[in-house]
C-alpha atoms as a PDB file:
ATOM      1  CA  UNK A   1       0.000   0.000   0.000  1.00  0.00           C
ATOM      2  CA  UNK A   2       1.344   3.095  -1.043  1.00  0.00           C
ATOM      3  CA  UNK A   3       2.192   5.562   1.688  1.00  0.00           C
ATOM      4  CA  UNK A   4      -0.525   8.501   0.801  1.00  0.00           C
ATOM      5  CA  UNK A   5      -3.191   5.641   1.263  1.00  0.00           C
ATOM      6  CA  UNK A   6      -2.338   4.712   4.515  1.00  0.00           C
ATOM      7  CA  UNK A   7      -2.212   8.169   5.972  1.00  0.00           C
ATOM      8  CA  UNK A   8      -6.015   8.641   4.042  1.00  0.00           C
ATOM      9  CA  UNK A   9      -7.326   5.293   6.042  1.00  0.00           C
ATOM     10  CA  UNK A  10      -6.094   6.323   9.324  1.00  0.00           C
ATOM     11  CA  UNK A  11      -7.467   9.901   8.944  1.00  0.00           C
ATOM     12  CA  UNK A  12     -11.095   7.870   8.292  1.00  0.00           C
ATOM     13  CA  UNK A  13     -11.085   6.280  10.797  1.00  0.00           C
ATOM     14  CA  UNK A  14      -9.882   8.759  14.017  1.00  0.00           C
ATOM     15  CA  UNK A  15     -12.804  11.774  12.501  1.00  0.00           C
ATOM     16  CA  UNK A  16     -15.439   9.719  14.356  1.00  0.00           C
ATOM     17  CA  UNK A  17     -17.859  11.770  17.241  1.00  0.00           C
ATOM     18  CA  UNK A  18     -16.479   9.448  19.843  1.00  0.00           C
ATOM     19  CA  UNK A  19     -13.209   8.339  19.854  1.00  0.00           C
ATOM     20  CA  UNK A  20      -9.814  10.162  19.119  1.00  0.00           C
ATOM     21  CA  UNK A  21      -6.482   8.238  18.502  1.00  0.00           C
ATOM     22  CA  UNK A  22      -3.452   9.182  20.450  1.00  0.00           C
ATOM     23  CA  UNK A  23       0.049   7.856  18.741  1.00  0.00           C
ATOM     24  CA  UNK A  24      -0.071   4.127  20.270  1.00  0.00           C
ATOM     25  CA  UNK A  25      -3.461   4.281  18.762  1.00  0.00           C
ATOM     26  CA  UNK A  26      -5.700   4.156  22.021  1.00  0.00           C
ATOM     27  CA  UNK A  27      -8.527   6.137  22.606  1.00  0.00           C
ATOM     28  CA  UNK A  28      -8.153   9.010  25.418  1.00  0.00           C
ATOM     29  CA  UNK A  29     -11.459  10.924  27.287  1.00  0.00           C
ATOM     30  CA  UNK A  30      -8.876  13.620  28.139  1.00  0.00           C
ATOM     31  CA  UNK A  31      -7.633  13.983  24.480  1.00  0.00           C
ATOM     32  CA  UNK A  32     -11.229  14.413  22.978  1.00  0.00           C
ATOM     33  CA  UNK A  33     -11.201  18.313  21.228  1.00  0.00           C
ATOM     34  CA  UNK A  34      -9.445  20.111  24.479  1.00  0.00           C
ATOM     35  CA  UNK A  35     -12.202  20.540  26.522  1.00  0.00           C
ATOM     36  CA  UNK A  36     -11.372  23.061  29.213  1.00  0.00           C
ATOM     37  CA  UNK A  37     -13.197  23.257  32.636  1.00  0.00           C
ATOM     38  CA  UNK A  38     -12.630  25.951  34.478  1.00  0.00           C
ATOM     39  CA  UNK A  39     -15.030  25.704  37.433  1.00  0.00           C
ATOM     40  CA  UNK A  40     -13.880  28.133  39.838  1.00  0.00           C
ATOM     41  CA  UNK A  41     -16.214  27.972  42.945  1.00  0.00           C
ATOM     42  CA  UNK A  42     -15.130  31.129  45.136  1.00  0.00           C
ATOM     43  CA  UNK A  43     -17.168  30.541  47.670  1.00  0.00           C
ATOM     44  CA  UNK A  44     -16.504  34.022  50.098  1.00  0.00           C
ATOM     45  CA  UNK A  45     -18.574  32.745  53.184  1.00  0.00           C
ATOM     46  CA  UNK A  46     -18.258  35.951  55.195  1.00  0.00           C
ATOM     47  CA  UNK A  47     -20.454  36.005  57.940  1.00  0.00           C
ATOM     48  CA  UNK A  48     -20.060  38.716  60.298  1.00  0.00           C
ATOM     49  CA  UNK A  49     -22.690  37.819  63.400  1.00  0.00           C
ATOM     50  CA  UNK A  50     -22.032  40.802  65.877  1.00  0.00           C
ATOM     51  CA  UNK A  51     -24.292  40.217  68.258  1.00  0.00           C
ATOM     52  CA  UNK A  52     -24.277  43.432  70.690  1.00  0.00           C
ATOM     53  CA  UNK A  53     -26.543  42.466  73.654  1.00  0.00           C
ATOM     54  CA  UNK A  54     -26.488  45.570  76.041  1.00  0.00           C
ATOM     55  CA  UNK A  55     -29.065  44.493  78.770  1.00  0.00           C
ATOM     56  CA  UNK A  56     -29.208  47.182  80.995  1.00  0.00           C
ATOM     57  CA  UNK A  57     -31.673  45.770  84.057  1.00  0.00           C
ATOM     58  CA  UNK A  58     -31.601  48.414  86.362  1.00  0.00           C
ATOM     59  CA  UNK A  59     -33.846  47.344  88.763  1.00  0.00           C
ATOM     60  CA  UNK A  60     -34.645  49.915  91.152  1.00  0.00           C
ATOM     61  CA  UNK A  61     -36.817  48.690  94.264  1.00  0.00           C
ATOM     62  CA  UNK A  62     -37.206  51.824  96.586  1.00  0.00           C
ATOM     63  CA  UNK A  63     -39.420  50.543  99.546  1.00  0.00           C
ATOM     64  CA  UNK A  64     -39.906  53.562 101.695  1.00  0.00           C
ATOM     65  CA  UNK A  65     -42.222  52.372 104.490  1.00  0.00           C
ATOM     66  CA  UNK A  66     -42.397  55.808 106.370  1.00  0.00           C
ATOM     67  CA  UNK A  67     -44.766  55.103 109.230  1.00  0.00           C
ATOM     68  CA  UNK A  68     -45.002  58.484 111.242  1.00  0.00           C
ATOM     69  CA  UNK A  69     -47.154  57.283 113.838  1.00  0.00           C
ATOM     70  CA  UNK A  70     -47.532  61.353 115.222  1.00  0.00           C
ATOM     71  CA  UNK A  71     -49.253  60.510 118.915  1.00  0.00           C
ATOM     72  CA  UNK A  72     -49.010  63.719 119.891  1.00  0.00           C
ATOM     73  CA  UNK A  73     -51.203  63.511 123.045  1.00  0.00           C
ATOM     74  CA  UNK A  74     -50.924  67.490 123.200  1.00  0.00           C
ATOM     75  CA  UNK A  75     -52.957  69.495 126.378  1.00  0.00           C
ATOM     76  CA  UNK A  76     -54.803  71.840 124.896  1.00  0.00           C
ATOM     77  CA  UNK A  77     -54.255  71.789 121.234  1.00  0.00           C
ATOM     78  CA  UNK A  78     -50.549  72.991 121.459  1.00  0.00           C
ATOM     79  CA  UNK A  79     -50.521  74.031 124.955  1.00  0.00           C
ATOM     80  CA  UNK A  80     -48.327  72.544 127.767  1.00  0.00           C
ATOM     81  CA  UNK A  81     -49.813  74.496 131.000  1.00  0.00           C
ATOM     82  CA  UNK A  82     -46.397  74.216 132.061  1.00  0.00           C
ATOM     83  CA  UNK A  83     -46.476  77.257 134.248  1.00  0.00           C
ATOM     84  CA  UNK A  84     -49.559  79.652 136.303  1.00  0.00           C
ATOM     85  CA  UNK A  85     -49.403  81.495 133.608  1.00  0.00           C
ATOM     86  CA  UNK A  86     -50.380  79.302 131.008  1.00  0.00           C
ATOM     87  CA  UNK A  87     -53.226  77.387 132.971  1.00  0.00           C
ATOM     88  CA  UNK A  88     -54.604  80.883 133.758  1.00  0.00           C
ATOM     89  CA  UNK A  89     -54.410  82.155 130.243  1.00  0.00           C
ATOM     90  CA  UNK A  90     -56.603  78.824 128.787  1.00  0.00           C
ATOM     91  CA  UNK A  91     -59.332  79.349 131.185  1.00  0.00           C
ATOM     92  CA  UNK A  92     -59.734  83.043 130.355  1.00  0.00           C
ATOM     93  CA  UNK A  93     -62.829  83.900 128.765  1.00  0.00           C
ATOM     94  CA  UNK A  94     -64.022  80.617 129.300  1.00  0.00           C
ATOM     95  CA  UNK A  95     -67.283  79.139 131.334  1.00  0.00           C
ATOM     96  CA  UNK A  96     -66.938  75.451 132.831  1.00  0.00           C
ATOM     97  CA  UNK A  97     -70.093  73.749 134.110  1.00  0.00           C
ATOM     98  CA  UNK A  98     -70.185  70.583 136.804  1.00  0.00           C
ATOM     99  CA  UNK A  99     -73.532  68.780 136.572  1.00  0.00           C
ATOM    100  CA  UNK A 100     -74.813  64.986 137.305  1.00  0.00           C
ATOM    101  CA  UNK A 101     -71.950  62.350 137.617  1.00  0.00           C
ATOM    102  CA  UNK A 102     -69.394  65.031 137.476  1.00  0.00           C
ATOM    103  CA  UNK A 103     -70.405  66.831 141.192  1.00  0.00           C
ATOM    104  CA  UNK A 104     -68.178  64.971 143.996  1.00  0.00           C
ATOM    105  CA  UNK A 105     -69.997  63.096 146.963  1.00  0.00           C
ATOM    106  CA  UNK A 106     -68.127  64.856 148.867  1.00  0.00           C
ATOM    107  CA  UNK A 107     -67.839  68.959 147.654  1.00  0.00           C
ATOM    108  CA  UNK A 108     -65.537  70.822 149.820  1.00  0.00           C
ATOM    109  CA  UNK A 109     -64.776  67.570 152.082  1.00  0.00           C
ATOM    110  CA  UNK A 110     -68.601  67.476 153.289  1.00  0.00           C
ATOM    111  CA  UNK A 111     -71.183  64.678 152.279  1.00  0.00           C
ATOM    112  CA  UNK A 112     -73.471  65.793 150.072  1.00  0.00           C
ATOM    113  CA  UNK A 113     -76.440  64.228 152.103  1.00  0.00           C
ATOM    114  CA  UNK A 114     -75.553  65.966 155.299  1.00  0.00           C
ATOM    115  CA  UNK A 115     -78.085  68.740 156.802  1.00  0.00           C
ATOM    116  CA  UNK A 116     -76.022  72.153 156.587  1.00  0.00           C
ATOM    117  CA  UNK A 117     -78.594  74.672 156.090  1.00  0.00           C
ATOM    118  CA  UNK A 118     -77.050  77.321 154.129  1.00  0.00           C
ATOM    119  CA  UNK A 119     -73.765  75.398 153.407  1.00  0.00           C
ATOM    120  CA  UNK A 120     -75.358  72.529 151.787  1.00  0.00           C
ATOM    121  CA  UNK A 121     -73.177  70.895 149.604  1.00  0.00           C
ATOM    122  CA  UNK A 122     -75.634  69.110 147.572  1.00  0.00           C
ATOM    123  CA  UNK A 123     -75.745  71.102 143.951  1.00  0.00           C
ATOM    124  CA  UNK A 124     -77.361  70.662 140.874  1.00  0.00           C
ATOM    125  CA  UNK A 125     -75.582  72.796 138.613  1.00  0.00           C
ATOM    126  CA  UNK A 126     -72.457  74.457 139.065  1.00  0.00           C
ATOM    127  CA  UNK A 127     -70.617  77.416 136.328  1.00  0.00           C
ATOM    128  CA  UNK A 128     -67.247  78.582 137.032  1.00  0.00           C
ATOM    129  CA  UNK A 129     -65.386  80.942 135.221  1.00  0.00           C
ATOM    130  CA  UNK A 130     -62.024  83.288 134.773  1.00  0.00           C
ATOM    131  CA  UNK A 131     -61.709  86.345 133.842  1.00  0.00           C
ATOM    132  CA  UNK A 132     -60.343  89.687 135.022  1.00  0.00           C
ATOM    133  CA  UNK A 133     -58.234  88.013 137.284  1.00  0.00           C
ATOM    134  CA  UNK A 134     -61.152  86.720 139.058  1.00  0.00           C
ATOM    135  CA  UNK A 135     -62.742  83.524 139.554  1.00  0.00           C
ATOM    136  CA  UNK A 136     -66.505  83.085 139.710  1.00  0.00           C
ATOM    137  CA  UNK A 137     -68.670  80.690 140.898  1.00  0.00           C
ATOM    138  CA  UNK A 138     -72.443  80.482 139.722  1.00  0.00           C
ATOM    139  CA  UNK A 139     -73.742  77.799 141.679  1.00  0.00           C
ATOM    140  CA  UNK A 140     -77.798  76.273 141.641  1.00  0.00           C
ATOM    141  CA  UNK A 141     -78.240  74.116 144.852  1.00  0.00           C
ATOM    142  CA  UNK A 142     -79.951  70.979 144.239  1.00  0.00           C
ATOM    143  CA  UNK A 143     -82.796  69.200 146.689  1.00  0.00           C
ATOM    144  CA  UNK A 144     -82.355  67.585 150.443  1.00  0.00           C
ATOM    145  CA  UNK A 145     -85.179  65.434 150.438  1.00  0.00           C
ATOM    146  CA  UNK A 146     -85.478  62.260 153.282  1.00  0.00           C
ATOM    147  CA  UNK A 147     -81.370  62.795 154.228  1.00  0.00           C
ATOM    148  CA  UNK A 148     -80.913  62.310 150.875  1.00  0.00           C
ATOM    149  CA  UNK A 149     -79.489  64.708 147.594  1.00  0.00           C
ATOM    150  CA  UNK A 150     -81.394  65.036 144.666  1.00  0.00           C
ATOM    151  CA  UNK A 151     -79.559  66.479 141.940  1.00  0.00           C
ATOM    152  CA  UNK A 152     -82.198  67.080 139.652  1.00  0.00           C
ATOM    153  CA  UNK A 153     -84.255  69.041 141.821  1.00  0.00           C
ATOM    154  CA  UNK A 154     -82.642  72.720 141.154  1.00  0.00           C
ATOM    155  CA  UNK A 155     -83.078  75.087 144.579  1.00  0.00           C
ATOM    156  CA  UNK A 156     -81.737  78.180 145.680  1.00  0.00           C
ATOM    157  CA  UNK A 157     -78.907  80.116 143.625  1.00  0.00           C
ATOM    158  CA  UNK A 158     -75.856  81.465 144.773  1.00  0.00           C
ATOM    159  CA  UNK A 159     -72.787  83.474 143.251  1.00  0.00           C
ATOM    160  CA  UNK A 160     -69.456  83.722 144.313  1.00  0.00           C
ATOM    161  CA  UNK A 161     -66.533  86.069 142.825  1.00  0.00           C
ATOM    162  CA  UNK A 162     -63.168  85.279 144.140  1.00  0.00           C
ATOM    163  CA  UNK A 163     -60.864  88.459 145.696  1.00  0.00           C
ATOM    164  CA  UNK A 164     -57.779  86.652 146.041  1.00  0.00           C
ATOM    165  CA  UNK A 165     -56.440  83.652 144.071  1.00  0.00           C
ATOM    166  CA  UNK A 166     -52.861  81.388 143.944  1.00  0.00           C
ATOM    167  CA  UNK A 167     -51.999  78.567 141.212  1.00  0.00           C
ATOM    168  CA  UNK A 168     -48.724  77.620 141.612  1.00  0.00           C
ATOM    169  CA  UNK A 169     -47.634  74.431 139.521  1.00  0.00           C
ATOM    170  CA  UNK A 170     -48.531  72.936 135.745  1.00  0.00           C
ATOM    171  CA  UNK A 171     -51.038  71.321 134.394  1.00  0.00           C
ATOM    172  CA  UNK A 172     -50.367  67.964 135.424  1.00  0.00           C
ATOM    173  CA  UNK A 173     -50.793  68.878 139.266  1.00  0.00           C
ATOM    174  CA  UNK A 174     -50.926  72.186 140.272  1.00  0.00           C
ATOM    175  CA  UNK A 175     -51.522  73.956 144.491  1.00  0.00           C
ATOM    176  CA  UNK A 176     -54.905  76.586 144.115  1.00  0.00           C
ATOM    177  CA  UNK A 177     -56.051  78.442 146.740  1.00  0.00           C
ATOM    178  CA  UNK A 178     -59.295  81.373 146.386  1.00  0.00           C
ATOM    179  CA  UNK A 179     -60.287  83.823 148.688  1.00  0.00           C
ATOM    180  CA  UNK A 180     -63.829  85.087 148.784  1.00  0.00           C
ATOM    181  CA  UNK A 181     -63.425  87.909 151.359  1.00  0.00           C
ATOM    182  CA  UNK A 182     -66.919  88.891 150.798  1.00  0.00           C
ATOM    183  CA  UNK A 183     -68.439  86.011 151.809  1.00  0.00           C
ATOM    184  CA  UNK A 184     -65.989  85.168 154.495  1.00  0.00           C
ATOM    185  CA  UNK A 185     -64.627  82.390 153.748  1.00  0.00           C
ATOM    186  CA  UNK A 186     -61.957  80.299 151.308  1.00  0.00           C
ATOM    187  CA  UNK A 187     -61.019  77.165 149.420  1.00  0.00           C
ATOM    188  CA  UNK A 188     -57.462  75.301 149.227  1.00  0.00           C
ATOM    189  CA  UNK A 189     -56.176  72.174 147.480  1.00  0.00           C
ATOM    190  CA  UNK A 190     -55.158  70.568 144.314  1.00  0.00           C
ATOM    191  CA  UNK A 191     -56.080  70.512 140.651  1.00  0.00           C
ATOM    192  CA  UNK A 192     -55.235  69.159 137.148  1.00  0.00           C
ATOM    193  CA  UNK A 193     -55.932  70.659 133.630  1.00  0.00           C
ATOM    194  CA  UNK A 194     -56.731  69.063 130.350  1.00  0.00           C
ATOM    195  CA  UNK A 195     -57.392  70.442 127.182  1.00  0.00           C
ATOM    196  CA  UNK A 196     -61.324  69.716 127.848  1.00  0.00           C
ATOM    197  CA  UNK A 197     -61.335  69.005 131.654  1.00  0.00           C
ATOM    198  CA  UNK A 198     -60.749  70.760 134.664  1.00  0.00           C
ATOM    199  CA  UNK A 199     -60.389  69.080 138.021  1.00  0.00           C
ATOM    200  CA  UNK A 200     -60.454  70.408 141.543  1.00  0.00           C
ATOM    201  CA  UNK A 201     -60.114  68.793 144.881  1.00  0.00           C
ATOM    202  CA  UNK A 202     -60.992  71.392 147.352  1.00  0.00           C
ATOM    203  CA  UNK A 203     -61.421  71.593 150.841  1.00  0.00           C
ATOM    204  CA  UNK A 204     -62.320  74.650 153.412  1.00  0.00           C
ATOM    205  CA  UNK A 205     -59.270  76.934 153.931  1.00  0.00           C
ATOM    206  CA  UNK A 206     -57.535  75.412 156.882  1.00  0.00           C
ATOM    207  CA  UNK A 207     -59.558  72.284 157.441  1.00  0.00           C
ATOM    208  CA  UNK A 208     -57.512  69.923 155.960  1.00  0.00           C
ATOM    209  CA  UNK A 209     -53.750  68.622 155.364  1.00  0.00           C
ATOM    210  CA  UNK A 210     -51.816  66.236 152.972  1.00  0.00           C
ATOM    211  CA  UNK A 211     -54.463  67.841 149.887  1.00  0.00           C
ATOM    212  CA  UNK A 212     -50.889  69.234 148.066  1.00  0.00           C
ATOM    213  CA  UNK A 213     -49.305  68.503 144.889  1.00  0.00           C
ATOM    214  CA  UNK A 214     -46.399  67.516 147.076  1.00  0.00           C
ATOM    215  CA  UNK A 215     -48.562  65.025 149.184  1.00  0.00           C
ATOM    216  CA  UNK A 216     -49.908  63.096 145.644  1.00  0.00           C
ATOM    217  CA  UNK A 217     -51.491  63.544 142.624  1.00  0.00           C
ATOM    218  CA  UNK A 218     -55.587  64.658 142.525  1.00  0.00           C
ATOM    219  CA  UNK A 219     -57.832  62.257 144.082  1.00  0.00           C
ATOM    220  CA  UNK A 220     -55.178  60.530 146.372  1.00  0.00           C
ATOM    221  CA  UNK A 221     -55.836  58.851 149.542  1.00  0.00           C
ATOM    222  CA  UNK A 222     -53.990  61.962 151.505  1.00  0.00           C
ATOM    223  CA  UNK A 223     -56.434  63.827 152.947  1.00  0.00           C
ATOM    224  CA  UNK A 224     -56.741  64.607 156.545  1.00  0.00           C
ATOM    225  CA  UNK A 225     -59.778  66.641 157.655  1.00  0.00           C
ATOM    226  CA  UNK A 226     -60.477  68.051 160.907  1.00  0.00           C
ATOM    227  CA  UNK A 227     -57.413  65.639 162.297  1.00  0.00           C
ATOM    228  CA  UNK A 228     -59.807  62.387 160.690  1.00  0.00           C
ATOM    229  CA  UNK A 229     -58.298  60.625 157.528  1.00  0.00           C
ATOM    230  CA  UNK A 230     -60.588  61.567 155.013  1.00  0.00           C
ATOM    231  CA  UNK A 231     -61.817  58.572 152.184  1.00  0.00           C
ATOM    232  CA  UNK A 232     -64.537  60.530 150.400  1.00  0.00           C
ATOM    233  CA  UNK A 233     -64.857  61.534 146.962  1.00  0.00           C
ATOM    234  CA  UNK A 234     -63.866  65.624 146.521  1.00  0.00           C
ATOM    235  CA  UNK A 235     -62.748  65.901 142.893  1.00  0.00           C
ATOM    236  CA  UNK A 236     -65.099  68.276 141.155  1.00  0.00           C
ATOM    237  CA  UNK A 237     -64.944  67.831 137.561  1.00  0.00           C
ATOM    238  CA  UNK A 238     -65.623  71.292 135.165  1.00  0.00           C
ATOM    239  CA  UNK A 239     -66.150  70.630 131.549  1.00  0.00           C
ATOM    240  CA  UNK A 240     -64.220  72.606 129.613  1.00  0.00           C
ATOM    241  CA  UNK A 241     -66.170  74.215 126.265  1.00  0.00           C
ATOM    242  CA  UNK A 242     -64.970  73.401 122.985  1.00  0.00           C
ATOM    243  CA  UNK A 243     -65.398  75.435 120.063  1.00  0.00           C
END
């Protein structure tokens, strides 16, 4: 076979779709037309998770339990009747009145069911007030009837103005004496002021002993009268006026 014929044949057969021929005459995937894959996967993952958690809890629990219990348990609105003075000026101007379960048994030291004529000491109504200095008593009597006092039953009306007084103490316990030189006679003992109440334990000037601030508070067992120890009631009780 002539040389140009063989070269014709072997160009015949390698022009196929398939198959190439490589020198030794073997077929070659990787020789087929110069394919050229170029996969270039640039895969740039960036992930950029800031997270910026800024919890700020401000927990602010302010228990302010502000009990202010004020017991002020004040005499008088304000007032102290820490001197004369002071007890004197709260009773100016003012008009206390004794009636019923506020009158003593005992006014003055004497049973109020005794027989004294004139000095009875069995009342129904009683007004005492301050003022210019001067004390004054407006008194209504009550009723002896059978040895015994009947307070309800108003009788005979008296006044009294005072010419000569003395407090000497505060309001918790404080000495009194009055002086009615016009009706010849006078009254000593021992009181205590509240901003609504006025008590006085009084006795005949001179009769008694032991009925100072020095001897016990109002009402004590103290009393001497007339040289006997004396366990009556004599604490009259004024109601004060409130307006």
């Amino acid at each position: 076979m002539s040389k140009r014929l063989y070269w014709l044949l072997a160009l015949a057969l390698c022009a196929g779709p398939i198959y190439g021929c490589d020198d030794d005459g073997d077929s070659d995937p990787a020789d087929m037309g110069g394919e050229g894959e170029g996969e270039g996967e640039g895969e740039g993952e960036g992930e950029g998770e800031g997270e910026g958690e800024g919890e700020g809890e401000g927990e602010g629990e302010g228990e302010g339990e502000g009990e202010g219990e004020g017991e002020g348990e004040g005499e008088g609105e304000g007032e102290t009747f820490d001197s004369p003075e002071a007890i004197q000026a709260y009773l100016d101007g003012k008009t206390l009145v004794m009636v019923g379960d506020d009158i003593p048994s005992h006014p003055n030291g004497f049973d109020e069911n005794a027989d004294l004529g004139a000095s009875s000491q069995c009342y129904n109504r009683v007004e005492l007030s301050y003022a210019g200095g001067s004390f004054r008593l407006n008194t209504t009597l009550g009723t002896l009837t059978d040895g015994m006092c009947d307070r309800d039953a108003p009788g005979m009306a008296l006044m009294f103005a005072s010419t000569g007084h003395v407090v000497e103490g505060n309001g918790e316990c404080f000495d009194i004496d009055l002086v009615f030189g016009d009706n010849g006679f006078g009254q000593e003992g021992r009181g205590m002021l509240t901003a609504d109440t006025l008590m006085l334990e009084l006795y005949f000037a001179t009769q008694a002993t032991g009925h100072r601030c020095a001897d016990g508070e109002v009402g004590a067992e103290t009393v001497t009268l007339n040289g006997d120890a004396f366990m009556g009631d004599a604490v009259q009780v004024f109601q004060i006026p409130q307006e």
